[in-house]
PDB file of N, CA and C in Angstrom:
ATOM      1  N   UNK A   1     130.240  45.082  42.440  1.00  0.00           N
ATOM      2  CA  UNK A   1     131.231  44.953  41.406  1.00  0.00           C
ATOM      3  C   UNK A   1     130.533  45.021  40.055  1.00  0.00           C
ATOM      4  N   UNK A   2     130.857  45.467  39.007  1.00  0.00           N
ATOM      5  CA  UNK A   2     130.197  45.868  37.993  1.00  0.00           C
ATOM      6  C   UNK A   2     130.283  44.405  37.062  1.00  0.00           C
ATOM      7  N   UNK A   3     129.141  44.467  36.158  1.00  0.00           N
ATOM      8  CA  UNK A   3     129.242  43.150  35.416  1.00  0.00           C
ATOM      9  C   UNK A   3     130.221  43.703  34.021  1.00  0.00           C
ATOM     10  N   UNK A   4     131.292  43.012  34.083  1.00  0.00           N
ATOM     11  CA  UNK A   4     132.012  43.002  33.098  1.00  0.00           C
ATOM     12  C   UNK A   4     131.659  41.563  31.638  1.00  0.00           C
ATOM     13  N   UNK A   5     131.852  42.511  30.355  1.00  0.00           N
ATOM     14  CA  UNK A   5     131.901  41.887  29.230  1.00  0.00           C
ATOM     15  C   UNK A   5     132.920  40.698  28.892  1.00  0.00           C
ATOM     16  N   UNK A   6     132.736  39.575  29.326  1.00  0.00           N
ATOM     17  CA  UNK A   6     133.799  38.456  28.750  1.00  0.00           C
ATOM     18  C   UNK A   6     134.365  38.629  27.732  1.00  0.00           C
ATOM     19  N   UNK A   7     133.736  38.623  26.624  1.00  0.00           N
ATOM     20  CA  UNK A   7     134.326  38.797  25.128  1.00  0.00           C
ATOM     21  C   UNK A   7     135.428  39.849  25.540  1.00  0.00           C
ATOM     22  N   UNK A   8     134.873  41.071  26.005  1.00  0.00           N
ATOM     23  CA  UNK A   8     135.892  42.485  25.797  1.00  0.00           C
ATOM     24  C   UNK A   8     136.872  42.130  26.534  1.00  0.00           C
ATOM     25  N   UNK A   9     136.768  41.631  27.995  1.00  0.00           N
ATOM     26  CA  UNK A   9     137.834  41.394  28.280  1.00  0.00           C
ATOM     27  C   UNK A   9     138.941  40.761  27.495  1.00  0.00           C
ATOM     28  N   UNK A  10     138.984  39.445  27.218  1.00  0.00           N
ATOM     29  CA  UNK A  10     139.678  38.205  26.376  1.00  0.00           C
ATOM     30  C   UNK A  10     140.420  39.223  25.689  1.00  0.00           C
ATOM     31  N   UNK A  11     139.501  39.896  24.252  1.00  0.00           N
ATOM     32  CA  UNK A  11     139.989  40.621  23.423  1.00  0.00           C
ATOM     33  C   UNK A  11     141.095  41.260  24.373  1.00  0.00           C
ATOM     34  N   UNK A  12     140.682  42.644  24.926  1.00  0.00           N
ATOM     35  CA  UNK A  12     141.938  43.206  25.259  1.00  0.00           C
ATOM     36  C   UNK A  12     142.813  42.089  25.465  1.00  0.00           C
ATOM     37  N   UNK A  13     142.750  41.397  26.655  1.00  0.00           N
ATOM     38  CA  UNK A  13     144.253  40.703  27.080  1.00  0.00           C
ATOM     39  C   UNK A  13     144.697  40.098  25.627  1.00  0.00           C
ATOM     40  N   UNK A  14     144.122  40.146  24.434  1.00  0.00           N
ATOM     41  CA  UNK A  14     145.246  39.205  23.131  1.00  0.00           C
ATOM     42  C   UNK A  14     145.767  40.467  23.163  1.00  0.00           C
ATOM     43  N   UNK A  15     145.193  41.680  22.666  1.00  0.00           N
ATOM     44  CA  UNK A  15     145.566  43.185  22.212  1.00  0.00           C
ATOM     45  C   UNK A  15     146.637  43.471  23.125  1.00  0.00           C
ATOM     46  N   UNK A  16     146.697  43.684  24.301  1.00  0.00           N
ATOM     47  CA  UNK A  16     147.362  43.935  24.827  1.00  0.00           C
ATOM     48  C   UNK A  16     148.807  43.096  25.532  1.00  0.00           C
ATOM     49  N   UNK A  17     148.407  41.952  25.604  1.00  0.00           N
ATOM     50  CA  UNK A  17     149.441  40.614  26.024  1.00  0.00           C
ATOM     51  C   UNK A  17     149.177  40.447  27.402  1.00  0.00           C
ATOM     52  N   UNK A  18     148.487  41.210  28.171  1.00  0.00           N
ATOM     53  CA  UNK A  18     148.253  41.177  29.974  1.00  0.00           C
ATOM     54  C   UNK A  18     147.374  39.998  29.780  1.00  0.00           C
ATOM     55  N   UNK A  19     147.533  39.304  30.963  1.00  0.00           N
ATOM     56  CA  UNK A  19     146.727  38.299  31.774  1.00  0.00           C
ATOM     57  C   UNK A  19     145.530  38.861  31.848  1.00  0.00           C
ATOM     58  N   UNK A  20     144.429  37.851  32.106  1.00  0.00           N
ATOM     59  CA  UNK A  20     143.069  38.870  31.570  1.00  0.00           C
ATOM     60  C   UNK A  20     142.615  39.263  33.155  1.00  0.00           C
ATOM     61  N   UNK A  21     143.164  38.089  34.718  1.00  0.00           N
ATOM     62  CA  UNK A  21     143.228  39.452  35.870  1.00  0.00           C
ATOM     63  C   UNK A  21     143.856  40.596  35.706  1.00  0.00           C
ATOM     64  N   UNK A  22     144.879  40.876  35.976  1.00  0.00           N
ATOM     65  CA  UNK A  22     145.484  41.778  35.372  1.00  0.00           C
ATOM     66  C   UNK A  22     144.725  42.868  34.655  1.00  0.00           C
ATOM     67  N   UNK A  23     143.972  43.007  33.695  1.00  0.00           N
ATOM     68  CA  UNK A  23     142.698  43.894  32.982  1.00  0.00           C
ATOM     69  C   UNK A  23     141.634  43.611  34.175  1.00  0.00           C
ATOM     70  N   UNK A  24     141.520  42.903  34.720  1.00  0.00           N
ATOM     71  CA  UNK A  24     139.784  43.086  35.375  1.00  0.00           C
ATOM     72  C   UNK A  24     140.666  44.193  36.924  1.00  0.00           C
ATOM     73  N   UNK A  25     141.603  43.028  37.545  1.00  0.00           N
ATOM     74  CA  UNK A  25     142.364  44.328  38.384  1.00  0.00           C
ATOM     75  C   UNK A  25     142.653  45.837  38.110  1.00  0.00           C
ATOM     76  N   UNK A  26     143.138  46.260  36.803  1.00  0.00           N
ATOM     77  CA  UNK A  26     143.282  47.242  36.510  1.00  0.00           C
ATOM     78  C   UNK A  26     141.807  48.441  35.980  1.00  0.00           C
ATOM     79  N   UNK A  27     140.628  47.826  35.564  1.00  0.00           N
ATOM     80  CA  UNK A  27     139.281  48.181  35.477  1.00  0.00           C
ATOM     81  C   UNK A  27     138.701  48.122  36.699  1.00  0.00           C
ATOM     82  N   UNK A  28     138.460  47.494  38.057  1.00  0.00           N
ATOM     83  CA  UNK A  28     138.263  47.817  39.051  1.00  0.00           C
ATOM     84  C   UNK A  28     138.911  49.133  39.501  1.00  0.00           C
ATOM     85  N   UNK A  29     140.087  49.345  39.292  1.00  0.00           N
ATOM     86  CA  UNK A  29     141.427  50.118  40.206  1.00  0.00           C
ATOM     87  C   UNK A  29     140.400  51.248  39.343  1.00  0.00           C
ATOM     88  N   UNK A  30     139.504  51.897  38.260  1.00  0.00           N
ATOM     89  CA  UNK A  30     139.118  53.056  37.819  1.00  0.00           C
ATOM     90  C   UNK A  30     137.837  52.982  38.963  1.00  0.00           C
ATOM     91  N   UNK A  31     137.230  52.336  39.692  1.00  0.00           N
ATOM     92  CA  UNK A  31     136.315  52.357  40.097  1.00  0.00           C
ATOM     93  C   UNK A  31     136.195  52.503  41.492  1.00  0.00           C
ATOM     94  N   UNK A  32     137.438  51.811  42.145  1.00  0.00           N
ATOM     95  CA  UNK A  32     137.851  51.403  43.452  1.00  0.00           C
ATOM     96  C   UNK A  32     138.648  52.357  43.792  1.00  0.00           C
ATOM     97  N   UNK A  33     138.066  53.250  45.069  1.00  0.00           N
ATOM     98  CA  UNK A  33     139.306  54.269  45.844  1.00  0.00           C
ATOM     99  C   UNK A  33     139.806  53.845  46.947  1.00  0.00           C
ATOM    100  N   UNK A  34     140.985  53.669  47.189  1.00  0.00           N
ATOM    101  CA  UNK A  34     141.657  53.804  48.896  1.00  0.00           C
ATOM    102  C   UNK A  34     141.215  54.751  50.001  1.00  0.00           C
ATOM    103  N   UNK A  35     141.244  54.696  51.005  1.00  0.00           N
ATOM    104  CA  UNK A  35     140.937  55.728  51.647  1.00  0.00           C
ATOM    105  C   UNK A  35     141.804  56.664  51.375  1.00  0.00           C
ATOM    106  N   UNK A  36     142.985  56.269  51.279  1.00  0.00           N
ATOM    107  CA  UNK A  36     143.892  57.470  50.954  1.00  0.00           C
ATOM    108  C   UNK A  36     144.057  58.281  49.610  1.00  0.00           C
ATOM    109  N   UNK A  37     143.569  57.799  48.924  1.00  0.00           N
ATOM    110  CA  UNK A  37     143.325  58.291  47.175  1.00  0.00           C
ATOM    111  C   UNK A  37     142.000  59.246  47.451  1.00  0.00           C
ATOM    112  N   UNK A  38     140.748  58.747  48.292  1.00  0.00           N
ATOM    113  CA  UNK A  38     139.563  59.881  48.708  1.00  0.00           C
ATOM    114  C   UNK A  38     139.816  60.869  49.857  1.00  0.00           C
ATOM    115  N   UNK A  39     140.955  60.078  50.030  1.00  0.00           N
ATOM    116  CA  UNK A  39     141.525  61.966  51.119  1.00  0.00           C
ATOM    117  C   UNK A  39     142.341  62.797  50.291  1.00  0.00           C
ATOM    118  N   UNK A  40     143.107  62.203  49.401  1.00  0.00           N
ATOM    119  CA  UNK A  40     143.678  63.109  48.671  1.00  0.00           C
ATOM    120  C   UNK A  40     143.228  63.331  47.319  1.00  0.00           C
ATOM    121  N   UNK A  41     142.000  63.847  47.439  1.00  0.00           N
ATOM    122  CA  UNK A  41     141.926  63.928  45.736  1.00  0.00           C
ATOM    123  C   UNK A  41     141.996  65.176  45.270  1.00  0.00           C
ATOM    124  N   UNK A  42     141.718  65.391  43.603  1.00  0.00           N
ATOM    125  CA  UNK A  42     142.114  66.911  43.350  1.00  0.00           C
ATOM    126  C   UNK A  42     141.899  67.932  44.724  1.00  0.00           C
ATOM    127  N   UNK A  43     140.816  67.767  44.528  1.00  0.00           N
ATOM    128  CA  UNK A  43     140.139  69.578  45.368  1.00  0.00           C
ATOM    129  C   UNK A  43     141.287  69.336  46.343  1.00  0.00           C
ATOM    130  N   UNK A  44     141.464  68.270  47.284  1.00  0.00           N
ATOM    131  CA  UNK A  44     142.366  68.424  48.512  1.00  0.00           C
ATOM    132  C   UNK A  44     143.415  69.051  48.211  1.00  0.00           C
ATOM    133  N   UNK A  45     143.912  68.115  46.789  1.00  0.00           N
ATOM    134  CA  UNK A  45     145.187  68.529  46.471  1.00  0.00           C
ATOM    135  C   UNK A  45     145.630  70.155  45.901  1.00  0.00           C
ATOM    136  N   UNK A  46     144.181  71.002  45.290  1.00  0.00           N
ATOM    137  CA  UNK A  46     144.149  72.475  45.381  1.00  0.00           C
ATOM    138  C   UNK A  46     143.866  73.067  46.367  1.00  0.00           C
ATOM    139  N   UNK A  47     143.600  72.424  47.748  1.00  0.00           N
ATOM    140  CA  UNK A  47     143.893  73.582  48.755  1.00  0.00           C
ATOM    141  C   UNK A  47     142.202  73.203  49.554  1.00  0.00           C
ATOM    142  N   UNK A  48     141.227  72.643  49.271  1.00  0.00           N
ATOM    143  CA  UNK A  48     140.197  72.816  49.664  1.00  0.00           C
ATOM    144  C   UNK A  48     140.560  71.812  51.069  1.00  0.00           C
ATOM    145  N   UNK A  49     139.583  71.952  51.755  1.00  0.00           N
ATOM    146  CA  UNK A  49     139.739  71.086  53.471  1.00  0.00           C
ATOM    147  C   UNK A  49     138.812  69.722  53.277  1.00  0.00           C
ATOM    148  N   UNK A  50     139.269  68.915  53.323  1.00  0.00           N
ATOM    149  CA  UNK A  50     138.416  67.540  53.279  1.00  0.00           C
ATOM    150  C   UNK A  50     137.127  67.559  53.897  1.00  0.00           C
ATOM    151  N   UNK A  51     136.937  68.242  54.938  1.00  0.00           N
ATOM    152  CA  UNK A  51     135.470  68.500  55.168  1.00  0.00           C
ATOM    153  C   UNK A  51     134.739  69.164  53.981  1.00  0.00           C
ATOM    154  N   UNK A  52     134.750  70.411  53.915  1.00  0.00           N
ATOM    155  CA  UNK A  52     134.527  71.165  52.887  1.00  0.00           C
ATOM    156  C   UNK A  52     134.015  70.469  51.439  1.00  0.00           C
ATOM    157  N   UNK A  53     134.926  69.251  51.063  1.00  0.00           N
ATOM    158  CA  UNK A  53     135.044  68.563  50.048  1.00  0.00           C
ATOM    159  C   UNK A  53     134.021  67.950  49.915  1.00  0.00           C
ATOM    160  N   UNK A  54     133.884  67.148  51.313  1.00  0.00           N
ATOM    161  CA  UNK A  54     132.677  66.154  51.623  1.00  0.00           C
ATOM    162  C   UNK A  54     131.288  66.969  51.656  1.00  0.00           C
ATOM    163  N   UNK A  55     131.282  68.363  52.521  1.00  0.00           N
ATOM    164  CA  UNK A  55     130.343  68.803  52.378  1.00  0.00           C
ATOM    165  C   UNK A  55     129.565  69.786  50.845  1.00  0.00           C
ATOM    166  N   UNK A  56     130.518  69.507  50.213  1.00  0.00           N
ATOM    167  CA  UNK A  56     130.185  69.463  48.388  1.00  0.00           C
ATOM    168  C   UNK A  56     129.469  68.421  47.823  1.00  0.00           C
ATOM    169  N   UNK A  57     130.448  67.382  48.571  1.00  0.00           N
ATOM    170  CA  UNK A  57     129.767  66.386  47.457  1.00  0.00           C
ATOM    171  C   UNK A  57     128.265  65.860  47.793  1.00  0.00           C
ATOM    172  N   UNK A  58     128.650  66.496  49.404  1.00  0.00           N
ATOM    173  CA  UNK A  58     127.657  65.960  49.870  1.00  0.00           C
ATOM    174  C   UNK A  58     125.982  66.929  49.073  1.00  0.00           C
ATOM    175  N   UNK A  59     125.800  67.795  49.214  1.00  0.00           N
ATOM    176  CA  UNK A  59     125.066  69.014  48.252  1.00  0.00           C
ATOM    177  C   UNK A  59     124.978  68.797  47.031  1.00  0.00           C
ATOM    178  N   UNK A  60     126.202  68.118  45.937  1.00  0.00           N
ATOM    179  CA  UNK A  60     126.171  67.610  44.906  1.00  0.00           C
ATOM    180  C   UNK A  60     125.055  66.374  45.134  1.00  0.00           C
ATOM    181  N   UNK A  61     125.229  65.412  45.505  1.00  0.00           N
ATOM    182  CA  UNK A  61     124.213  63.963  45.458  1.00  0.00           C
ATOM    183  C   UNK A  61     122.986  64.604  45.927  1.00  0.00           C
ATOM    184  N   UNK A  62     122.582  65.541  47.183  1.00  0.00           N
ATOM    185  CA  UNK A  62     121.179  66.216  47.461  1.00  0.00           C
ATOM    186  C   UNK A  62     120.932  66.471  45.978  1.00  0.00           C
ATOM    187  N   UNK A  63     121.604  67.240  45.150  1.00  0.00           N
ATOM    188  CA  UNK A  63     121.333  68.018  44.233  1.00  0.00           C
ATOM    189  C   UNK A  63     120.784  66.960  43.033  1.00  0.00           C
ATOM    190  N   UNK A  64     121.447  66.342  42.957  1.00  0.00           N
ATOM    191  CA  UNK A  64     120.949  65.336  41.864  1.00  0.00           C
ATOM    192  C   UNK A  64     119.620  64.259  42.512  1.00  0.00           C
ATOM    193  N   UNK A  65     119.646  64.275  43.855  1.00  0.00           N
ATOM    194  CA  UNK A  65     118.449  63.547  44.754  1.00  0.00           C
ATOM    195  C   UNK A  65     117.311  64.452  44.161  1.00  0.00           C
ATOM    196  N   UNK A  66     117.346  65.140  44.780  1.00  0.00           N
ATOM    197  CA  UNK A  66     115.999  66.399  44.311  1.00  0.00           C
ATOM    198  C   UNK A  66     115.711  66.531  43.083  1.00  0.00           C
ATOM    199  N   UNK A  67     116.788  66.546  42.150  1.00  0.00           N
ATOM    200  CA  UNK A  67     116.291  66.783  40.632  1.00  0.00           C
ATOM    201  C   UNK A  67     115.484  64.874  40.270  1.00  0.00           C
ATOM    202  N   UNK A  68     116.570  64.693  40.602  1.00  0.00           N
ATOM    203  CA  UNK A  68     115.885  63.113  40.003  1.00  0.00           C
ATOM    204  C   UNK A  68     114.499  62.719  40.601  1.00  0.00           C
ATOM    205  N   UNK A  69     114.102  63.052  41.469  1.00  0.00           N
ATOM    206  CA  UNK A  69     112.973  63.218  42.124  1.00  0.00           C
ATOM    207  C   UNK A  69     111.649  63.968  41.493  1.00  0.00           C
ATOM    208  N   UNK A  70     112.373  65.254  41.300  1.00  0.00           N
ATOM    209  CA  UNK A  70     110.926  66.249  40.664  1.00  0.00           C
ATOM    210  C   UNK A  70     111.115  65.303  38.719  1.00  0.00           C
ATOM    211  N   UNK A  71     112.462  65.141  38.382  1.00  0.00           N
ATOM    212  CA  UNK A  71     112.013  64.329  37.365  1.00  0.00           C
ATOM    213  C   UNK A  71     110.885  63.173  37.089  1.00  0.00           C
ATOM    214  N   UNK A  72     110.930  62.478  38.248  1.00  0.00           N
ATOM    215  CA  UNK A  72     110.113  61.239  37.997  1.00  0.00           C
ATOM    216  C   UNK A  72     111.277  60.184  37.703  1.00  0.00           C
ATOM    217  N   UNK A  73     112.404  60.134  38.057  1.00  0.00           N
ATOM    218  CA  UNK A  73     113.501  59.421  37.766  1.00  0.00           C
ATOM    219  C   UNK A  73     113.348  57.973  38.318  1.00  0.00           C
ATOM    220  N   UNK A  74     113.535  56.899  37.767  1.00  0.00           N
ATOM    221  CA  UNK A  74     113.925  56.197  38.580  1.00  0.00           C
ATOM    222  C   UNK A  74     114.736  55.988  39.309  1.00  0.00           C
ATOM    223  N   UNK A  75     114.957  55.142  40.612  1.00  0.00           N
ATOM    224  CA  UNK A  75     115.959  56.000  41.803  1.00  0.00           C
ATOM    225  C   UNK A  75     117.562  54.926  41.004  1.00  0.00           C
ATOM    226  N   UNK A  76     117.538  54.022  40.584  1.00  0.00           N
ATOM    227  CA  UNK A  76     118.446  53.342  39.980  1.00  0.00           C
ATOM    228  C   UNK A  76     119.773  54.023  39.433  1.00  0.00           C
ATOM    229  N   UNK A  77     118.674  55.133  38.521  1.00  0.00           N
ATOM    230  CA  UNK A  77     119.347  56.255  37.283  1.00  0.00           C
ATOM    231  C   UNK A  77     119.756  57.076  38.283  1.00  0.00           C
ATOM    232  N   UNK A  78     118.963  57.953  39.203  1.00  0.00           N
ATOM    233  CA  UNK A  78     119.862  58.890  40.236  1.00  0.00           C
ATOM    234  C   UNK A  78     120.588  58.527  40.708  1.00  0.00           C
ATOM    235  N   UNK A  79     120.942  57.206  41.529  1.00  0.00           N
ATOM    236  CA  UNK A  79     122.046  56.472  42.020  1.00  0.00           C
ATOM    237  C   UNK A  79     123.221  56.180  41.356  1.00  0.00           C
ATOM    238  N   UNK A  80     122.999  56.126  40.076  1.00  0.00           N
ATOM    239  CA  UNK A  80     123.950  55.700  39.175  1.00  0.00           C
ATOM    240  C   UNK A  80     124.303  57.097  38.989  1.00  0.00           C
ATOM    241  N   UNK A  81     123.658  58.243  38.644  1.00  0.00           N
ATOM    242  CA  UNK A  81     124.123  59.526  38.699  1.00  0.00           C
ATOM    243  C   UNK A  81     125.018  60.046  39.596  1.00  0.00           C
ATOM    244  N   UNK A  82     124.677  59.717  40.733  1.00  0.00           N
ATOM    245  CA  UNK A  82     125.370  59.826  42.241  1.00  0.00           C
ATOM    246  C   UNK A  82     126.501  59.511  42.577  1.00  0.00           C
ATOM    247  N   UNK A  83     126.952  58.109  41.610  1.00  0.00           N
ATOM    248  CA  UNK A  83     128.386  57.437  41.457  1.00  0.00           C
ATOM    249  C   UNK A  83     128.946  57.996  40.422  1.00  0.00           C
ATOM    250  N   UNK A  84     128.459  58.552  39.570  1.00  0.00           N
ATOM    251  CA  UNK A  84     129.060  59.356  38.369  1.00  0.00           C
ATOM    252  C   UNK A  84     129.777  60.735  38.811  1.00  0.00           C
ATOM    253  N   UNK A  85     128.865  61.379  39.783  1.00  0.00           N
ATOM    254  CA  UNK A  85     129.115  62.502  40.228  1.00  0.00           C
ATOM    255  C   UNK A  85     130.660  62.745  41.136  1.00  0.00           C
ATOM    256  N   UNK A  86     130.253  61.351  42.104  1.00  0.00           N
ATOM    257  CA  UNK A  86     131.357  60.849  42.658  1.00  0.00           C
ATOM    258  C   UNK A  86     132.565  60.494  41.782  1.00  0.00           C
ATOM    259  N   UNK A  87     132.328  59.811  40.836  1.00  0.00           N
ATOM    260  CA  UNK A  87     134.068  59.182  40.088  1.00  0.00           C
ATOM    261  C   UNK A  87     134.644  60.769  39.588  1.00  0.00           C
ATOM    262  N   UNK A  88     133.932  61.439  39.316  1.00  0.00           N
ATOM    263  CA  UNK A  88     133.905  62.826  38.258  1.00  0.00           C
ATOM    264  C   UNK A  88     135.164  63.567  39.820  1.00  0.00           C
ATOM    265  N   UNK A  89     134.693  63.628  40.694  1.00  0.00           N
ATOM    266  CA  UNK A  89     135.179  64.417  41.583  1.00  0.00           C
ATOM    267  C   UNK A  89     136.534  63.645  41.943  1.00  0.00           C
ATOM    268  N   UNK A  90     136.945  62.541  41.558  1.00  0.00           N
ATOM    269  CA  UNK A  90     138.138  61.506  42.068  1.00  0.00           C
ATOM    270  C   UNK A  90     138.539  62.400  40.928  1.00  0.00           C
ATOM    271  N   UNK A  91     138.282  62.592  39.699  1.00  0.00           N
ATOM    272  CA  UNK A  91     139.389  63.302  38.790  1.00  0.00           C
ATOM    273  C   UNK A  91     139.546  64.317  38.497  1.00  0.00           C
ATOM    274  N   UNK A  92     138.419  65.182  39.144  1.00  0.00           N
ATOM    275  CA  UNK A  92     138.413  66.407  38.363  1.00  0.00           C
ATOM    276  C   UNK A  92     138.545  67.007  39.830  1.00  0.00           C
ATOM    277  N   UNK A  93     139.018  68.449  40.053  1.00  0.00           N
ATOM    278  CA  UNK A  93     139.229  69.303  41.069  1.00  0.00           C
ATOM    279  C   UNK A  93     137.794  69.960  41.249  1.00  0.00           C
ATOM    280  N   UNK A  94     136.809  70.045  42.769  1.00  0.00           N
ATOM    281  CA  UNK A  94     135.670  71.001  42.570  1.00  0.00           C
ATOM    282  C   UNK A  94     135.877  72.457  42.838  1.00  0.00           C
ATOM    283  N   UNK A  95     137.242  72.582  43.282  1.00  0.00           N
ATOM    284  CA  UNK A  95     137.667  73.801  43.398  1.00  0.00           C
ATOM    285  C   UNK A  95     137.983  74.770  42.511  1.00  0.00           C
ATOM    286  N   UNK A  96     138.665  73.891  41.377  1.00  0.00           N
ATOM    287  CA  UNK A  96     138.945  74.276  40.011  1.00  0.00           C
ATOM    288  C   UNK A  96     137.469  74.550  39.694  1.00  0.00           C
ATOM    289  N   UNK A  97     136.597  73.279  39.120  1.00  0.00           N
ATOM    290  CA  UNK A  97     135.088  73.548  38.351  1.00  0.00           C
ATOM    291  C   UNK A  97     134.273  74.468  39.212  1.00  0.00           C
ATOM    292  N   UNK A  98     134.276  74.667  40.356  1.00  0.00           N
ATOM    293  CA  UNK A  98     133.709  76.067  40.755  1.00  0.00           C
ATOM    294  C   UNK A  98     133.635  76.842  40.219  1.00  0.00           C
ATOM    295  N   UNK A  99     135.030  76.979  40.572  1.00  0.00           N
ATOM    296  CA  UNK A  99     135.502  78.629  40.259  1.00  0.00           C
ATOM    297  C   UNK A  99     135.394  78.947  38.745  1.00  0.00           C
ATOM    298  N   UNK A 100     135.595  78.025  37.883  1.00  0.00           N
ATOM    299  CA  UNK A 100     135.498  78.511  36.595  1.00  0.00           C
ATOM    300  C   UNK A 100     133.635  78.719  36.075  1.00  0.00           C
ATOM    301  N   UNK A 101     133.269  77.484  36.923  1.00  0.00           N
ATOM    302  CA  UNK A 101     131.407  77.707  36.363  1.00  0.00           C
ATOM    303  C   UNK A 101     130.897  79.049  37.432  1.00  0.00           C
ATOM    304  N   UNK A 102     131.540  79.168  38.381  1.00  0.00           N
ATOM    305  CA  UNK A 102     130.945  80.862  39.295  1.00  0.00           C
ATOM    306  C   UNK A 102     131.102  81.917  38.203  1.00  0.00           C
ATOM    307  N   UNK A 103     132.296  81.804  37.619  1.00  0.00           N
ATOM    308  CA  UNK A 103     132.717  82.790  36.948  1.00  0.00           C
ATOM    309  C   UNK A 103     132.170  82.989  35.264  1.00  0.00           C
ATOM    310  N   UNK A 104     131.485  82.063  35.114  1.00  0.00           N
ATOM    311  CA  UNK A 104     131.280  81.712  33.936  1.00  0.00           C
ATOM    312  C   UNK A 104     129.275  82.296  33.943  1.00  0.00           C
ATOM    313  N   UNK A 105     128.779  82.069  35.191  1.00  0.00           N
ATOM    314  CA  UNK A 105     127.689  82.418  35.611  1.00  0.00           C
ATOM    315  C   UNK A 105     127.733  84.044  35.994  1.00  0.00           C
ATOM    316  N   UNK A 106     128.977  84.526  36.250  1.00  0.00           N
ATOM    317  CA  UNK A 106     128.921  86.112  37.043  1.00  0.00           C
ATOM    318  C   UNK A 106     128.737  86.943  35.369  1.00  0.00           C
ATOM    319  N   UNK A 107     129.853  86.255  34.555  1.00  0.00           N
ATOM    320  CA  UNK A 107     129.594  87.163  33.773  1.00  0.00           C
ATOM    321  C   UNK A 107     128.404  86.548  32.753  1.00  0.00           C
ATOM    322  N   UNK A 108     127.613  85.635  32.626  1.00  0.00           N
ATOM    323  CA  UNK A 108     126.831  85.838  32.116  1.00  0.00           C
ATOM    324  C   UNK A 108     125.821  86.502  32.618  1.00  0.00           C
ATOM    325  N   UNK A 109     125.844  86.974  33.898  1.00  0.00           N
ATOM    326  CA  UNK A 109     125.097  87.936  34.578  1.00  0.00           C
ATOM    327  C   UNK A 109     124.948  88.963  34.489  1.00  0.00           C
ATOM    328  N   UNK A 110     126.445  89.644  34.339  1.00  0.00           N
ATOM    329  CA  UNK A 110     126.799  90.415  33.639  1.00  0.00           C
ATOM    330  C   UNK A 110     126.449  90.983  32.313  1.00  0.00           C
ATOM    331  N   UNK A 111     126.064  90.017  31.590  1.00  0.00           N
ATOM    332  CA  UNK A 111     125.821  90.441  30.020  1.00  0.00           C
ATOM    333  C   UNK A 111     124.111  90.482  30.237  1.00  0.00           C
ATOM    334  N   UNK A 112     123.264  89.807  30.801  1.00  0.00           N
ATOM    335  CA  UNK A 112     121.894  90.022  31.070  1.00  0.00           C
ATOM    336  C   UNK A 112     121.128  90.599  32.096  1.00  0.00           C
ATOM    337  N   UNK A 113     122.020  91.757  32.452  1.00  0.00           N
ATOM    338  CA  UNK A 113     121.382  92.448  33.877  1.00  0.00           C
ATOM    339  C   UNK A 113     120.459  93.693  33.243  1.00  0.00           C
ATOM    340  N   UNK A 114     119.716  94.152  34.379  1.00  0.00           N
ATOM    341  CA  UNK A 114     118.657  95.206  33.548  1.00  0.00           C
ATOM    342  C   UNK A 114     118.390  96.036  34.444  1.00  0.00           C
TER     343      UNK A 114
END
């Protein structure tokens, strides 16, 4: 569970009038998936196969394993990368960001071929 700021909390709940559970419930809920919210997330919801999905993300975290590695990273920072990578994919479609960074790579290929 992440260490949350007392002060910030308090504040919001005056700002806002919510009970200050209420804010820590609702700041978990950005962090915390259902199983059913990680079966259905974007990509599923554009058409990709939940395997498929997994076997992305799964290539995604290798991908950041290996880099953080030849970096000299500490494994803390890759891990924390790893959950980043992960929340990123609860909101964003990889089917969508594919296709637009494939395409974004073809034609810059395009413009530097020889």
């Amino acid at each position: 569970m992440p260490v949350l700021d007392i002060p910030t909390i308090n504040s919001l709940a005056a700002a806002t009038g919510k009970p200050t559970e209420t804010i820590i419930e609702e700041t978990n809920a950005q962090w915390i998936f259902t199983e059913d919210e990680v079966n259905n997330s974007p990509s599923v919801q554009d058409g990709m196969s939940l395997a498929d999905e997994r076997e992305r993300r799964s290539k995604g975290v290798n991908f950041i394993q290996q880099v953080g590695m030849m970096l000299k990273m500490p494994q803390i920072t890759i891990s924390t990368a790893a959950v980043f990578f992960h929340r990123f994919v609860m909101r964003h479609s990889l089917k969508s960001t594919l296709d637009r960074k494939a395409m974004h790579h073809y034609v810059r290929l395009q413009d530097h071929f020889r």
